[in-house]
C-alpha atoms as a PDB file:
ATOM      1  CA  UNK A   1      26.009  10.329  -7.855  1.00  0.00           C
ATOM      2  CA  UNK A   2      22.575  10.452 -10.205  1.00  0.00           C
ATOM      3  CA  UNK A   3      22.695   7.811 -12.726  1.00  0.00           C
ATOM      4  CA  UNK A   4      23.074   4.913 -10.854  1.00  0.00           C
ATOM      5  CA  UNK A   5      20.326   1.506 -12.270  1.00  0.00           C
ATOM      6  CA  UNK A   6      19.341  -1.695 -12.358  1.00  0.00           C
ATOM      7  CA  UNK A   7      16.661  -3.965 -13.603  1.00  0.00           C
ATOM      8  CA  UNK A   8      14.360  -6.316 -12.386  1.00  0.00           C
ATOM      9  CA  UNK A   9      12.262  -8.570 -13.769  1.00  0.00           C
ATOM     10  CA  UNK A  10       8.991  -9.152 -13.126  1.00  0.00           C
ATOM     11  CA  UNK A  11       6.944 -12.313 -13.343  1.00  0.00           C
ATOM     12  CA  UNK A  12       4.239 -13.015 -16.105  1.00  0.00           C
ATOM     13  CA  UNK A  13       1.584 -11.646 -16.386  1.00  0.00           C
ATOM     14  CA  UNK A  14       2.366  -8.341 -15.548  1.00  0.00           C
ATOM     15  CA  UNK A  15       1.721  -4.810 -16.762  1.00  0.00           C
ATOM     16  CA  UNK A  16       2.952  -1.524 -15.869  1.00  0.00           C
ATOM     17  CA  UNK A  17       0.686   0.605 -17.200  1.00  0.00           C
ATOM     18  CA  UNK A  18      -2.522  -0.603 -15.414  1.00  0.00           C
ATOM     19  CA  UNK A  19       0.125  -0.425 -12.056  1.00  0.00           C
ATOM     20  CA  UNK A  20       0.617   3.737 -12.914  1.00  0.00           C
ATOM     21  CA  UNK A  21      -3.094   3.912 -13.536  1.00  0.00           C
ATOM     22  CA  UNK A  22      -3.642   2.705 -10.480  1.00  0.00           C
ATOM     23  CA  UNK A  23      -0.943   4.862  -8.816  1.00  0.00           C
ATOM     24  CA  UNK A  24      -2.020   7.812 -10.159  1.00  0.00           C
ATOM     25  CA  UNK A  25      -5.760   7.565  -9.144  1.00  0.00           C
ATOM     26  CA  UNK A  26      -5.861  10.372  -6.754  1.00  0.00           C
ATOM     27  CA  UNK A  27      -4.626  13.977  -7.177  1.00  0.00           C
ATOM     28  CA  UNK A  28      -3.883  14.244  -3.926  1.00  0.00           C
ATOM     29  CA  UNK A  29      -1.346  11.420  -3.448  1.00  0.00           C
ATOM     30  CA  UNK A  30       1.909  13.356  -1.836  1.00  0.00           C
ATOM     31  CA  UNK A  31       4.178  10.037  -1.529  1.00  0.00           C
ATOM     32  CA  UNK A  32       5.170   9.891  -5.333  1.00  0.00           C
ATOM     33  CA  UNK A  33       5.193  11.592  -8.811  1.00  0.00           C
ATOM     34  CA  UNK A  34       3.509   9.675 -11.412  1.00  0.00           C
ATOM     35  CA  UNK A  35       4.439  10.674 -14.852  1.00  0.00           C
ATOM     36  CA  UNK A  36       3.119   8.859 -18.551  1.00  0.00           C
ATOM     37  CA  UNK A  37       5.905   6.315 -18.319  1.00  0.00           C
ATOM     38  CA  UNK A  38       7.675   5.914 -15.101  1.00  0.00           C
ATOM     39  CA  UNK A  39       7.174   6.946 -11.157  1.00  0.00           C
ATOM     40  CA  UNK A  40       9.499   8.849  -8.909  1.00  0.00           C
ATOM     41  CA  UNK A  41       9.485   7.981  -4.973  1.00  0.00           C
ATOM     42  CA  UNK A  42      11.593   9.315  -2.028  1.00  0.00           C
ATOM     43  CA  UNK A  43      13.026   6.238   0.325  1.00  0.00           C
ATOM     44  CA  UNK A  44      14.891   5.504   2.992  1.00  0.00           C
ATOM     45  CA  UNK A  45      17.969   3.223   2.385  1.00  0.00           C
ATOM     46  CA  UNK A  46      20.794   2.708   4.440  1.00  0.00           C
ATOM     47  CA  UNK A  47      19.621   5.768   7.045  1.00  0.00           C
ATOM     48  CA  UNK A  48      19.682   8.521   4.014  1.00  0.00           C
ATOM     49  CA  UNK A  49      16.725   9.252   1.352  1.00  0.00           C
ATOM     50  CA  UNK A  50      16.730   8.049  -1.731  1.00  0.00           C
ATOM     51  CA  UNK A  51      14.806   9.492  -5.104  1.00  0.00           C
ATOM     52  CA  UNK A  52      14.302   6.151  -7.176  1.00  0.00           C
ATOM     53  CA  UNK A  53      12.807   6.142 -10.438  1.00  0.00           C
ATOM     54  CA  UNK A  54      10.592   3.212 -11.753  1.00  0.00           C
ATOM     55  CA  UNK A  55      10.311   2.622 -15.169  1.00  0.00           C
ATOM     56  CA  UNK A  56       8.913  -0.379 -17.681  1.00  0.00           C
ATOM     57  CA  UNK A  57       9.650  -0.011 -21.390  1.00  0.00           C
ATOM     58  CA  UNK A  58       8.463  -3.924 -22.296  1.00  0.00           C
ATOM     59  CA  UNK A  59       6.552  -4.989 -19.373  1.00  0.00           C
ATOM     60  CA  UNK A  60       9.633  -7.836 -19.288  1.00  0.00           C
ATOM     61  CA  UNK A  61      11.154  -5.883 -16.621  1.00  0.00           C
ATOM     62  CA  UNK A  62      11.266  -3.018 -14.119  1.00  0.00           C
ATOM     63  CA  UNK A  63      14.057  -0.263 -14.460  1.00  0.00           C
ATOM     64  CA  UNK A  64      15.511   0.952 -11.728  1.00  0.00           C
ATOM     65  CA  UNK A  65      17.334   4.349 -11.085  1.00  0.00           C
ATOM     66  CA  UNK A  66      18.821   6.154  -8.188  1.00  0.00           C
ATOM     67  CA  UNK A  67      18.329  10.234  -9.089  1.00  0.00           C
ATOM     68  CA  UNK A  68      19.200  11.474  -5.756  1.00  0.00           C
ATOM     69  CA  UNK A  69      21.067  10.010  -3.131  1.00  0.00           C
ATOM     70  CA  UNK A  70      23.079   7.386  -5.058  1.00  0.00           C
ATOM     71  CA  UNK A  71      25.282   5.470  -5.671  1.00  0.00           C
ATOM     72  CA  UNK A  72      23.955   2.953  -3.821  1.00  0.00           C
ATOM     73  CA  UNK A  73      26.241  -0.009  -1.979  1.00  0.00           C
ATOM     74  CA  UNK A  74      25.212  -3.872  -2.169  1.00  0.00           C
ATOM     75  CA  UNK A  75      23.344  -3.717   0.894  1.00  0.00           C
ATOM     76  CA  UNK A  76      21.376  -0.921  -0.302  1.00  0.00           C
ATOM     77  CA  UNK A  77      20.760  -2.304  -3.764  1.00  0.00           C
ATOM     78  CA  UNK A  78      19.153  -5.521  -2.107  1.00  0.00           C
ATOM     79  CA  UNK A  79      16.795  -2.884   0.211  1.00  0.00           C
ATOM     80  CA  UNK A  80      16.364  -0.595  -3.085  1.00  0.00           C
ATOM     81  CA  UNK A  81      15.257  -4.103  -5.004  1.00  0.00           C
ATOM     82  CA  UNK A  82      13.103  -5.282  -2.414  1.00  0.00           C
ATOM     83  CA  UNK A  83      11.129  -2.609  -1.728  1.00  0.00           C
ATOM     84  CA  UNK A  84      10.122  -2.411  -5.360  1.00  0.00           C
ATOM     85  CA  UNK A  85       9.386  -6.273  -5.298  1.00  0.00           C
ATOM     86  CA  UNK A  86       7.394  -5.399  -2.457  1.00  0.00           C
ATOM     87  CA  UNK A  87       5.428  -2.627  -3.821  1.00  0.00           C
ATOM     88  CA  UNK A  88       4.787  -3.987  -7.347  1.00  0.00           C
ATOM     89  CA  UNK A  89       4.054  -7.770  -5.633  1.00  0.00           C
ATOM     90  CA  UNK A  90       6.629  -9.457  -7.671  1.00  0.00           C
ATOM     91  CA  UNK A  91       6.698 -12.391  -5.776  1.00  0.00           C
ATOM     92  CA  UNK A  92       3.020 -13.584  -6.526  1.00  0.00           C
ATOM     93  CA  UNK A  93       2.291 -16.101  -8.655  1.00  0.00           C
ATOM     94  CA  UNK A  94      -1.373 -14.688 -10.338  1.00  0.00           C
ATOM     95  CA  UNK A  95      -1.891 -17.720 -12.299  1.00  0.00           C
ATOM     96  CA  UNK A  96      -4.223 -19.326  -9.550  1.00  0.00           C
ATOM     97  CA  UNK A  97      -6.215 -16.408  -9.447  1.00  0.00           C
ATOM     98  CA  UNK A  98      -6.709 -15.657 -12.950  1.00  0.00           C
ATOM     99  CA  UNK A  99      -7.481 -19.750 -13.445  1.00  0.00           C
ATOM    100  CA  UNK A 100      -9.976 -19.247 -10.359  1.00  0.00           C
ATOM    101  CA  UNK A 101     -11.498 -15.696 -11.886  1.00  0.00           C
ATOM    102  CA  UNK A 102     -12.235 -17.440 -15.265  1.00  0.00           C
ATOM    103  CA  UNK A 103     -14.554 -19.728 -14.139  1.00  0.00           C
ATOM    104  CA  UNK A 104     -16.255 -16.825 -12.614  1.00  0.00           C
ATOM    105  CA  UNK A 105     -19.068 -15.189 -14.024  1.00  0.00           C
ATOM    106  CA  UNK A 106     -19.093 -11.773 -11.508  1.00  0.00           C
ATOM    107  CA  UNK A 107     -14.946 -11.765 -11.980  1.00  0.00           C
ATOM    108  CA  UNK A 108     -13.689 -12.757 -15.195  1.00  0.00           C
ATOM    109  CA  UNK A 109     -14.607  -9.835 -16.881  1.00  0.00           C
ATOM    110  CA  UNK A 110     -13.303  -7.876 -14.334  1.00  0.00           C
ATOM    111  CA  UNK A 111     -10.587  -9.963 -14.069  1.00  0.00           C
ATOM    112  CA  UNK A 112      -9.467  -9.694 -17.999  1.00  0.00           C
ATOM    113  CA  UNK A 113      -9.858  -5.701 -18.539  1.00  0.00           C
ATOM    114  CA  UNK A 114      -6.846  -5.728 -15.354  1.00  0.00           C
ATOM    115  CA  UNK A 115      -5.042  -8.654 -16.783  1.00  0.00           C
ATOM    116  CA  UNK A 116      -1.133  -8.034 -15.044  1.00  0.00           C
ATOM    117  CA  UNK A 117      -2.811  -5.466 -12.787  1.00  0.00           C
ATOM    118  CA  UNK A 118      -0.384  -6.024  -9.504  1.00  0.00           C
ATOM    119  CA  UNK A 119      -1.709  -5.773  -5.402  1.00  0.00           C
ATOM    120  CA  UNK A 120       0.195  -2.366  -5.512  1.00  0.00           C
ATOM    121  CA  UNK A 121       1.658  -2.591  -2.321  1.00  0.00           C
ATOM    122  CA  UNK A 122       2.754  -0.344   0.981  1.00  0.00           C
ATOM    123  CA  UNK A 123       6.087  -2.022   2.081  1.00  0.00           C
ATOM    124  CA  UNK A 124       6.833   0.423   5.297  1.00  0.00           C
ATOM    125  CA  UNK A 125       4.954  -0.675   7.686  1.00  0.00           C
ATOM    126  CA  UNK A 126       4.744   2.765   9.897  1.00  0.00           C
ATOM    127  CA  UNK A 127       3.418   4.145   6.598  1.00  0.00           C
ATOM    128  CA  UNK A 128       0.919   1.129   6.178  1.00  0.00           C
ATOM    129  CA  UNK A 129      -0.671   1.633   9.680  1.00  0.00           C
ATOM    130  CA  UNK A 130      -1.028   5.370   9.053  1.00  0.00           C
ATOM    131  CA  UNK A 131      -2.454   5.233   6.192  1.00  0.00           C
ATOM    132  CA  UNK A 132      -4.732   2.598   7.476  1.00  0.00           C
ATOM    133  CA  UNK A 133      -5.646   4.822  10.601  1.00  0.00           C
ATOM    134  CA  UNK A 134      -6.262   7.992   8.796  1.00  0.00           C
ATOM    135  CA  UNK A 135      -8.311   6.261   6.399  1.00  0.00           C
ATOM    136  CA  UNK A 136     -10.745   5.123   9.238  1.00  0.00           C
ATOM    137  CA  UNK A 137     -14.221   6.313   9.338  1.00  0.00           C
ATOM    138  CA  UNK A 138     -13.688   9.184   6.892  1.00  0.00           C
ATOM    139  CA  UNK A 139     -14.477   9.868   3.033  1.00  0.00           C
ATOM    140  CA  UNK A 140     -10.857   8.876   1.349  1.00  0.00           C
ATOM    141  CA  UNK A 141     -10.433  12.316  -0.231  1.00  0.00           C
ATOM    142  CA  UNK A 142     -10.191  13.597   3.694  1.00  0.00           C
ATOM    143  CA  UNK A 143      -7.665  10.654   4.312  1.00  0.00           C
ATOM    144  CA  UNK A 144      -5.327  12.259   1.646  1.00  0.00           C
ATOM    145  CA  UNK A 145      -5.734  15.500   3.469  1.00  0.00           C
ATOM    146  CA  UNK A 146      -4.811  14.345   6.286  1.00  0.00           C
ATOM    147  CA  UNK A 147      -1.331  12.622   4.937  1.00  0.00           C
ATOM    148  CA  UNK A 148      -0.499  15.265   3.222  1.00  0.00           C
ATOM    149  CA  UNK A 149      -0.760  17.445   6.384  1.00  0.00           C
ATOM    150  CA  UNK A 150       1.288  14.839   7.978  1.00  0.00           C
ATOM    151  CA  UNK A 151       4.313  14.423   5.700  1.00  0.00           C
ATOM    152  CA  UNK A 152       4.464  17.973   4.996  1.00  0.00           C
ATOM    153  CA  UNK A 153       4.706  19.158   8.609  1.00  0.00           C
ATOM    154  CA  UNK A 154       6.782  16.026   9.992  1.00  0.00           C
ATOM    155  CA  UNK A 155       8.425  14.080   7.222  1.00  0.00           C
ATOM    156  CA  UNK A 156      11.734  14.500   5.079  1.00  0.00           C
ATOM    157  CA  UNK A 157      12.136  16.117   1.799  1.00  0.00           C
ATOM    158  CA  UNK A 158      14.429  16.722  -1.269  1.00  0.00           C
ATOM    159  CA  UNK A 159      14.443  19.378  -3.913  1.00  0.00           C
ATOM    160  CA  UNK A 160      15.271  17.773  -7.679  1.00  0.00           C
ATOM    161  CA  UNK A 161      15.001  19.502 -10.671  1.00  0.00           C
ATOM    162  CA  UNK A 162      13.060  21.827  -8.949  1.00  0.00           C
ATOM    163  CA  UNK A 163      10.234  19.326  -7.472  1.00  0.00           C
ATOM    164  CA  UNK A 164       9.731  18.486  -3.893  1.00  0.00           C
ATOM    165  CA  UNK A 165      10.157  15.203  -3.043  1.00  0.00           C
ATOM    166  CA  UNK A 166       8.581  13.912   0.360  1.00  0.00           C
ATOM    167  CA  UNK A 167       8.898  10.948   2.670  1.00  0.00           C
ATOM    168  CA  UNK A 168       6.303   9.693   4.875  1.00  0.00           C
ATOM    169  CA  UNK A 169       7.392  10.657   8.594  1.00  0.00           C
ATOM    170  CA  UNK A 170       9.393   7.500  10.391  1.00  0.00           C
ATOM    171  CA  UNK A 171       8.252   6.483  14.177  1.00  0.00           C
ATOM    172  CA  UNK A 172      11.027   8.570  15.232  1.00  0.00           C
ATOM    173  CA  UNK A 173      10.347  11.404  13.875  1.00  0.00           C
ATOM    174  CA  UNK A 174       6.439  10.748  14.782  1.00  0.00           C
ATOM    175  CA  UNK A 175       7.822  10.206  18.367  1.00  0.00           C
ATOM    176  CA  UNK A 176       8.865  14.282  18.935  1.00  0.00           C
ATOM    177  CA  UNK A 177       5.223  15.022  18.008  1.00  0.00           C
ATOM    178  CA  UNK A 178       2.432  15.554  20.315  1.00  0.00           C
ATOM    179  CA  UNK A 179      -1.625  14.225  20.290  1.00  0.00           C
ATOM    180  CA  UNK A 180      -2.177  18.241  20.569  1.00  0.00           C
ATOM    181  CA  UNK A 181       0.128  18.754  17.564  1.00  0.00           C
ATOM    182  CA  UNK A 182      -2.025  16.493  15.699  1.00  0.00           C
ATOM    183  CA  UNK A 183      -5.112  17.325  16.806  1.00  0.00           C
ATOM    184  CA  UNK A 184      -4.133  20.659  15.030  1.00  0.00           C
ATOM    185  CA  UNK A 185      -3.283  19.255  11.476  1.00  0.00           C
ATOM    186  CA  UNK A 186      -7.372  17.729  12.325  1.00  0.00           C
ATOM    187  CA  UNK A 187      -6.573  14.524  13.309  1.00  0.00           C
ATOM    188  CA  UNK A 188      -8.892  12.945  16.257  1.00  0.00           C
ATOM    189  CA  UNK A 189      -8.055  11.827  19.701  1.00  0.00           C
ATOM    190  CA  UNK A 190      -8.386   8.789  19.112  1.00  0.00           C
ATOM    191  CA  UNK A 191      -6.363   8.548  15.680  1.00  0.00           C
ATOM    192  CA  UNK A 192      -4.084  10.823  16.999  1.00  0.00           C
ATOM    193  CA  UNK A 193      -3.339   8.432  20.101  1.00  0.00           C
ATOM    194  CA  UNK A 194      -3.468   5.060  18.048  1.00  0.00           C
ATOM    195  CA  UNK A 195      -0.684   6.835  15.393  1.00  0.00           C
ATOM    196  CA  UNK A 196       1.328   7.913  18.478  1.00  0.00           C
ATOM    197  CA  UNK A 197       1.677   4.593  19.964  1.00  0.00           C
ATOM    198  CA  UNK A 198       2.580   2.325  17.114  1.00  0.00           C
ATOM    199  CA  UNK A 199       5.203   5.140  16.685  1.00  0.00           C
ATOM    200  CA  UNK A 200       6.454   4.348  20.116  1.00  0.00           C
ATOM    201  CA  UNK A 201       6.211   0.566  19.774  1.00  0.00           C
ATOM    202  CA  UNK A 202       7.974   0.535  16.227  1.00  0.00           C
ATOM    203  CA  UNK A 203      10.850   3.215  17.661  1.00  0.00           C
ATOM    204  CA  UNK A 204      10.882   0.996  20.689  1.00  0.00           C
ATOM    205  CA  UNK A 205      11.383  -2.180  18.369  1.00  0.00           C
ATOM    206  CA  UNK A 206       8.444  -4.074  20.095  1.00  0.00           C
ATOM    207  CA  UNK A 207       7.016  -3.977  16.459  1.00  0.00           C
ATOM    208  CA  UNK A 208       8.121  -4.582  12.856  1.00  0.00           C
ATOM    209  CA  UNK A 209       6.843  -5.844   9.619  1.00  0.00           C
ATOM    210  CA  UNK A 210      10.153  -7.990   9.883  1.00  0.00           C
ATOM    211  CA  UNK A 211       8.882  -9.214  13.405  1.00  0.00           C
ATOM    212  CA  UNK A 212       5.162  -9.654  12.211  1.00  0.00           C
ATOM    213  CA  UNK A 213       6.368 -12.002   9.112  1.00  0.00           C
ATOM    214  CA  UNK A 214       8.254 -14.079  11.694  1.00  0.00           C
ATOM    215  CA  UNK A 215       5.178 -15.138  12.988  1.00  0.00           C
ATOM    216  CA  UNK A 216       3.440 -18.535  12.437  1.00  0.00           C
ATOM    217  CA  UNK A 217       0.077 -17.352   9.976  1.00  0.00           C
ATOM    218  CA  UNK A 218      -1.323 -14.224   9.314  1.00  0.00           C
ATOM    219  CA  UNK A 219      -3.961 -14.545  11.442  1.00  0.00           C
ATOM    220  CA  UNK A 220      -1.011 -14.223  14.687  1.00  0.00           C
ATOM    221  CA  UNK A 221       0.347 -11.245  12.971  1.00  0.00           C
ATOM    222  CA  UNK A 222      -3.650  -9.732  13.133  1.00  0.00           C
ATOM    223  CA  UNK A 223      -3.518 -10.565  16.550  1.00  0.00           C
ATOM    224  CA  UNK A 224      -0.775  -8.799  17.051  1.00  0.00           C
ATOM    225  CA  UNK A 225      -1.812  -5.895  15.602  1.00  0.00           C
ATOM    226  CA  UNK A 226      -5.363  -5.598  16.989  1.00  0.00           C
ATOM    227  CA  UNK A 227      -3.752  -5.734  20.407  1.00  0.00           C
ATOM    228  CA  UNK A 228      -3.008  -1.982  19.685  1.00  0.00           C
ATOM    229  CA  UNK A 229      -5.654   0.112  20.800  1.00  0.00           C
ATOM    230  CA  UNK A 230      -7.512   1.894  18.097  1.00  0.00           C
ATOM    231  CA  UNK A 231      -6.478  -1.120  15.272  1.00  0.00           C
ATOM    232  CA  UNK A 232      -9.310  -3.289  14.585  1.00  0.00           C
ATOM    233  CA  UNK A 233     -10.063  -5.924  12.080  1.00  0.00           C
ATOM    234  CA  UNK A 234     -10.573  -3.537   8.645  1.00  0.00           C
ATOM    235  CA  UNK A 235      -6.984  -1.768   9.760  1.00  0.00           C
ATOM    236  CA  UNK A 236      -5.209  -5.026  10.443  1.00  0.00           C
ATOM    237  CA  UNK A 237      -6.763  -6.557   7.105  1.00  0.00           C
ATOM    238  CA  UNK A 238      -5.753  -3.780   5.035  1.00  0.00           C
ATOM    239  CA  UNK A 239      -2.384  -4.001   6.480  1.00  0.00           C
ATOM    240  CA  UNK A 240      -2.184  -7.472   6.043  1.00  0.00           C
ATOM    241  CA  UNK A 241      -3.115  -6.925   2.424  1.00  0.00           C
ATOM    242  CA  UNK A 242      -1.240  -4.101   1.136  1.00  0.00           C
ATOM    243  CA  UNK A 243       2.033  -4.466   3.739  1.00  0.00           C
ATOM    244  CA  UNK A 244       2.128  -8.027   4.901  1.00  0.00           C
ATOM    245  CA  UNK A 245       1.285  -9.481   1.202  1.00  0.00           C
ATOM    246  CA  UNK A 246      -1.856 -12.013   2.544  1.00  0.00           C
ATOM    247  CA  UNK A 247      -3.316 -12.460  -0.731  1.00  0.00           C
ATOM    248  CA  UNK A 248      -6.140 -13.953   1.679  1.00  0.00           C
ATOM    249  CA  UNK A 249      -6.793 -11.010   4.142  1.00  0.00           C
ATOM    250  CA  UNK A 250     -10.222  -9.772   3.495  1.00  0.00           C
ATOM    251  CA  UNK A 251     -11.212  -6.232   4.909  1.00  0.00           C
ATOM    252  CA  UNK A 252     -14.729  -6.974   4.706  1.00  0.00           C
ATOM    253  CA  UNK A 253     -16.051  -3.731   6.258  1.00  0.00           C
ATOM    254  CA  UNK A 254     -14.989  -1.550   3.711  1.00  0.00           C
ATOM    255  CA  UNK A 255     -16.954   1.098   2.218  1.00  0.00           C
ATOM    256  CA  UNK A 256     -15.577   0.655  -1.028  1.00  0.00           C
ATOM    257  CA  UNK A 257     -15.570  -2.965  -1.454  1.00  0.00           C
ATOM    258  CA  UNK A 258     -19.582  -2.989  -0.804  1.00  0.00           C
ATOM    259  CA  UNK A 259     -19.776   0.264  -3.634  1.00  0.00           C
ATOM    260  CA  UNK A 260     -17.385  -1.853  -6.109  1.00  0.00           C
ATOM    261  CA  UNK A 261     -19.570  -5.246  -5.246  1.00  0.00           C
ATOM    262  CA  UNK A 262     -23.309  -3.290  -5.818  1.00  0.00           C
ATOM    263  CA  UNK A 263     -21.963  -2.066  -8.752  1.00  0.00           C
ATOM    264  CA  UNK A 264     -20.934  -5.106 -10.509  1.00  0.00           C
ATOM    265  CA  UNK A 265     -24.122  -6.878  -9.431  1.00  0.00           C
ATOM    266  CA  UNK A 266     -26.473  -4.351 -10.223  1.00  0.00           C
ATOM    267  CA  UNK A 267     -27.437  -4.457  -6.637  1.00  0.00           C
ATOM    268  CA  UNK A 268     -30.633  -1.914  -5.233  1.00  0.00           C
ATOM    269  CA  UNK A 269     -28.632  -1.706  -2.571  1.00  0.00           C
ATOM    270  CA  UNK A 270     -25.194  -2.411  -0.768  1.00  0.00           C
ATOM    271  CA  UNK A 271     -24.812  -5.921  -0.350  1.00  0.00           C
ATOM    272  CA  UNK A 272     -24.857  -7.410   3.734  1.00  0.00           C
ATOM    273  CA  UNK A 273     -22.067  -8.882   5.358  1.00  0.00           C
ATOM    274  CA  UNK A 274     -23.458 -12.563   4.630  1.00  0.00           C
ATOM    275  CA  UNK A 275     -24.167 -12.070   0.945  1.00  0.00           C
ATOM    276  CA  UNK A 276     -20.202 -10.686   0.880  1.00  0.00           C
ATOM    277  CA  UNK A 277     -18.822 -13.665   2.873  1.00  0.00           C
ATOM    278  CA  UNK A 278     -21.214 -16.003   0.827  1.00  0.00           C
ATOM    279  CA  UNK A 279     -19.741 -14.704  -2.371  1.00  0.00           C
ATOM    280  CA  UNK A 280     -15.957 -14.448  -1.272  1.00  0.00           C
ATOM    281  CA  UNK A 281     -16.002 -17.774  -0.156  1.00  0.00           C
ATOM    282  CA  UNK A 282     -15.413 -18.437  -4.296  1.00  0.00           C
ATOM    283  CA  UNK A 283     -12.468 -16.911  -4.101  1.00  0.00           C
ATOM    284  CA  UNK A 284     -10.864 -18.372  -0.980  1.00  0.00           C
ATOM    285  CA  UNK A 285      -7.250 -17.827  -0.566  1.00  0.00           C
ATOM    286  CA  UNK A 286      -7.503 -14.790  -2.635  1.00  0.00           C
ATOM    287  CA  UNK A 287      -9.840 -12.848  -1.081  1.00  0.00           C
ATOM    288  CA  UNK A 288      -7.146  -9.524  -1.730  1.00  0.00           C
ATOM    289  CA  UNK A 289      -6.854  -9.846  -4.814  1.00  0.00           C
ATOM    290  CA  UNK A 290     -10.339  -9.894  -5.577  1.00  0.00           C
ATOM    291  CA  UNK A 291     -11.008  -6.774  -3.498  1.00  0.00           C
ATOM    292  CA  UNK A 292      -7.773  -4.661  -5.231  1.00  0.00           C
ATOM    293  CA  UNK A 293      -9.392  -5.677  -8.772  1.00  0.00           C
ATOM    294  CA  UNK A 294     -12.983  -4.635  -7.406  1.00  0.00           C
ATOM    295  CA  UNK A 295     -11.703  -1.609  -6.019  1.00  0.00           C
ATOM    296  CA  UNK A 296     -10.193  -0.780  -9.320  1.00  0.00           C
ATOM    297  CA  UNK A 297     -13.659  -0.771 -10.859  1.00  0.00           C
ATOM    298  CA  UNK A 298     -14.682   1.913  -9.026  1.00  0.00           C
ATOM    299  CA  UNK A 299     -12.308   4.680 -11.116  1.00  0.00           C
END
């Protein structure tokens, strides 16, 4: 039954239109549909997939509608409402960080033109780590490629109103695949065998984002994660980052981070590690936020 809504609110500030721009940065994205005023995504809830629609008509709140797969139950409302929370950040408090940015000369411009921009986040975690792994070592247009190949070959679909809707595989699905397969769709060994096993571990149950947030600090849930062969610090960071919500984590080895820093400095060249940890040590405690927002300068 299509039709099915409800709202949430969303905390001040907050804007929904620099969230879509954001969104709708690459062409190649194959998780959602980004349209002028709202965005369409295919979930799981409750075991079946789900076509939600996001829309924002006042920036006050979020609305919320099922197209496909509805109507939902209570238990399936409170998934459906926090995995938006989750993916718009709804939870953080940005007032800290815009107080902290002002009194910035190298952020508080950057800082006001993305005023109610939100750490647009990645709440499955199987999805996060992917995404993370694919990404590593390659140019990001090539990391699209590669999820697309993924998702098309091994992940669910719907058809609505004639467009396809896909779902990013699940580590059971991922688990009936082999490092061969992959290494078909171009995929290295090594990627190949790192995606593999935290499909085993997550089908297994020996890892969760539920289980990870259990833990004691965010550092412990890096640990954790790092353990896995083929996740090192930039994958755990991003993960803690755009999964985990650690407004703190701080992937300090990424490519574009140094192109988004040289930029706004005017830098010759790309700025060391020191000079990066030197000038992040500003914005302690909010070290993600301040990379999202410098990322966003990039495009």
């Amino acid at each position: 039954m299509p039709g099915f809504s409800f709202n949430l609110p969303v905390p001040v500030p907050f804007c929904f239109r620099l969230c879509l721009d954001y969104l709708s940065g690459s062409n190649s994205e194959c998780l959602y549909e980004v349209h002028e005023d709202h965005i369409r995504r295919l979930v799981s809830l409750g075991g079946r997939d789900v076509l939600l629609e996001v829309s924002s008509k006042d920036d006050l709140e979020l609305a919320v509608r099922v197209l496909y797969g509805g109507p939902l139950n209570e238990d399936e409302q409170l998934e459906a409402a926090a995995y938006v929370t989750t993916w718009f950040d709804l939870n953080r408090d940005l007032a800290p960080f815009y107080r902290l940015a002002s009194g910035d000369e190298r952020l508080a411009g950057v800082v006001q033109k993305l005023n109610g921009l939100r750490l647009m986040g990645i709440p499955d975690l199987f999805e996060a780590l992917c995404w993370a792994i694919l990404g590593q070592q390659v140019n990001l247009a090539f990391a699209y490629t590669l999820k697309e190949r993924l998702t098309s070959a091994y992940g669910d679909s719907v058809q609505w109103q004639g467009t396809a809707y896909r779902r990013f595989p699940s580590p059971e699905q991922m688990l009936a695949v082999s490092a061969d397969e992959l290494g078909a769709l171009k995929l290295s060994r090594m990627k190949s065998a790192t995606i593999l096993e935290v499909a085993r571990l997550m089908a297994a149950g020996e890892l969760s984002r539920e289980g990870l947030l259990a833990m004691d600090s965010f550092d412990a849930m890096e640990e954790r994660l790092v353990s896995i062969r083929g996740i090192g610090p930039w994958t755990a960071h991003y993960v803690r980052m755009r999964c985990l919500g650690d407004p703190a984590a701080f992937p300090i080895g990424d490519v574009g981070l140094h192109n988004a820093v040289k930029n706004l400095l005017s830098l010759e060249e790309k700025p060391s590690l020191g000079m990066l940890r030197e000038m992040f040590n500003s914005w302690q405690g909010w070290e993600a936020y301040a990379t999202f927002y410098l990322w966003r300068t990039l495009y």
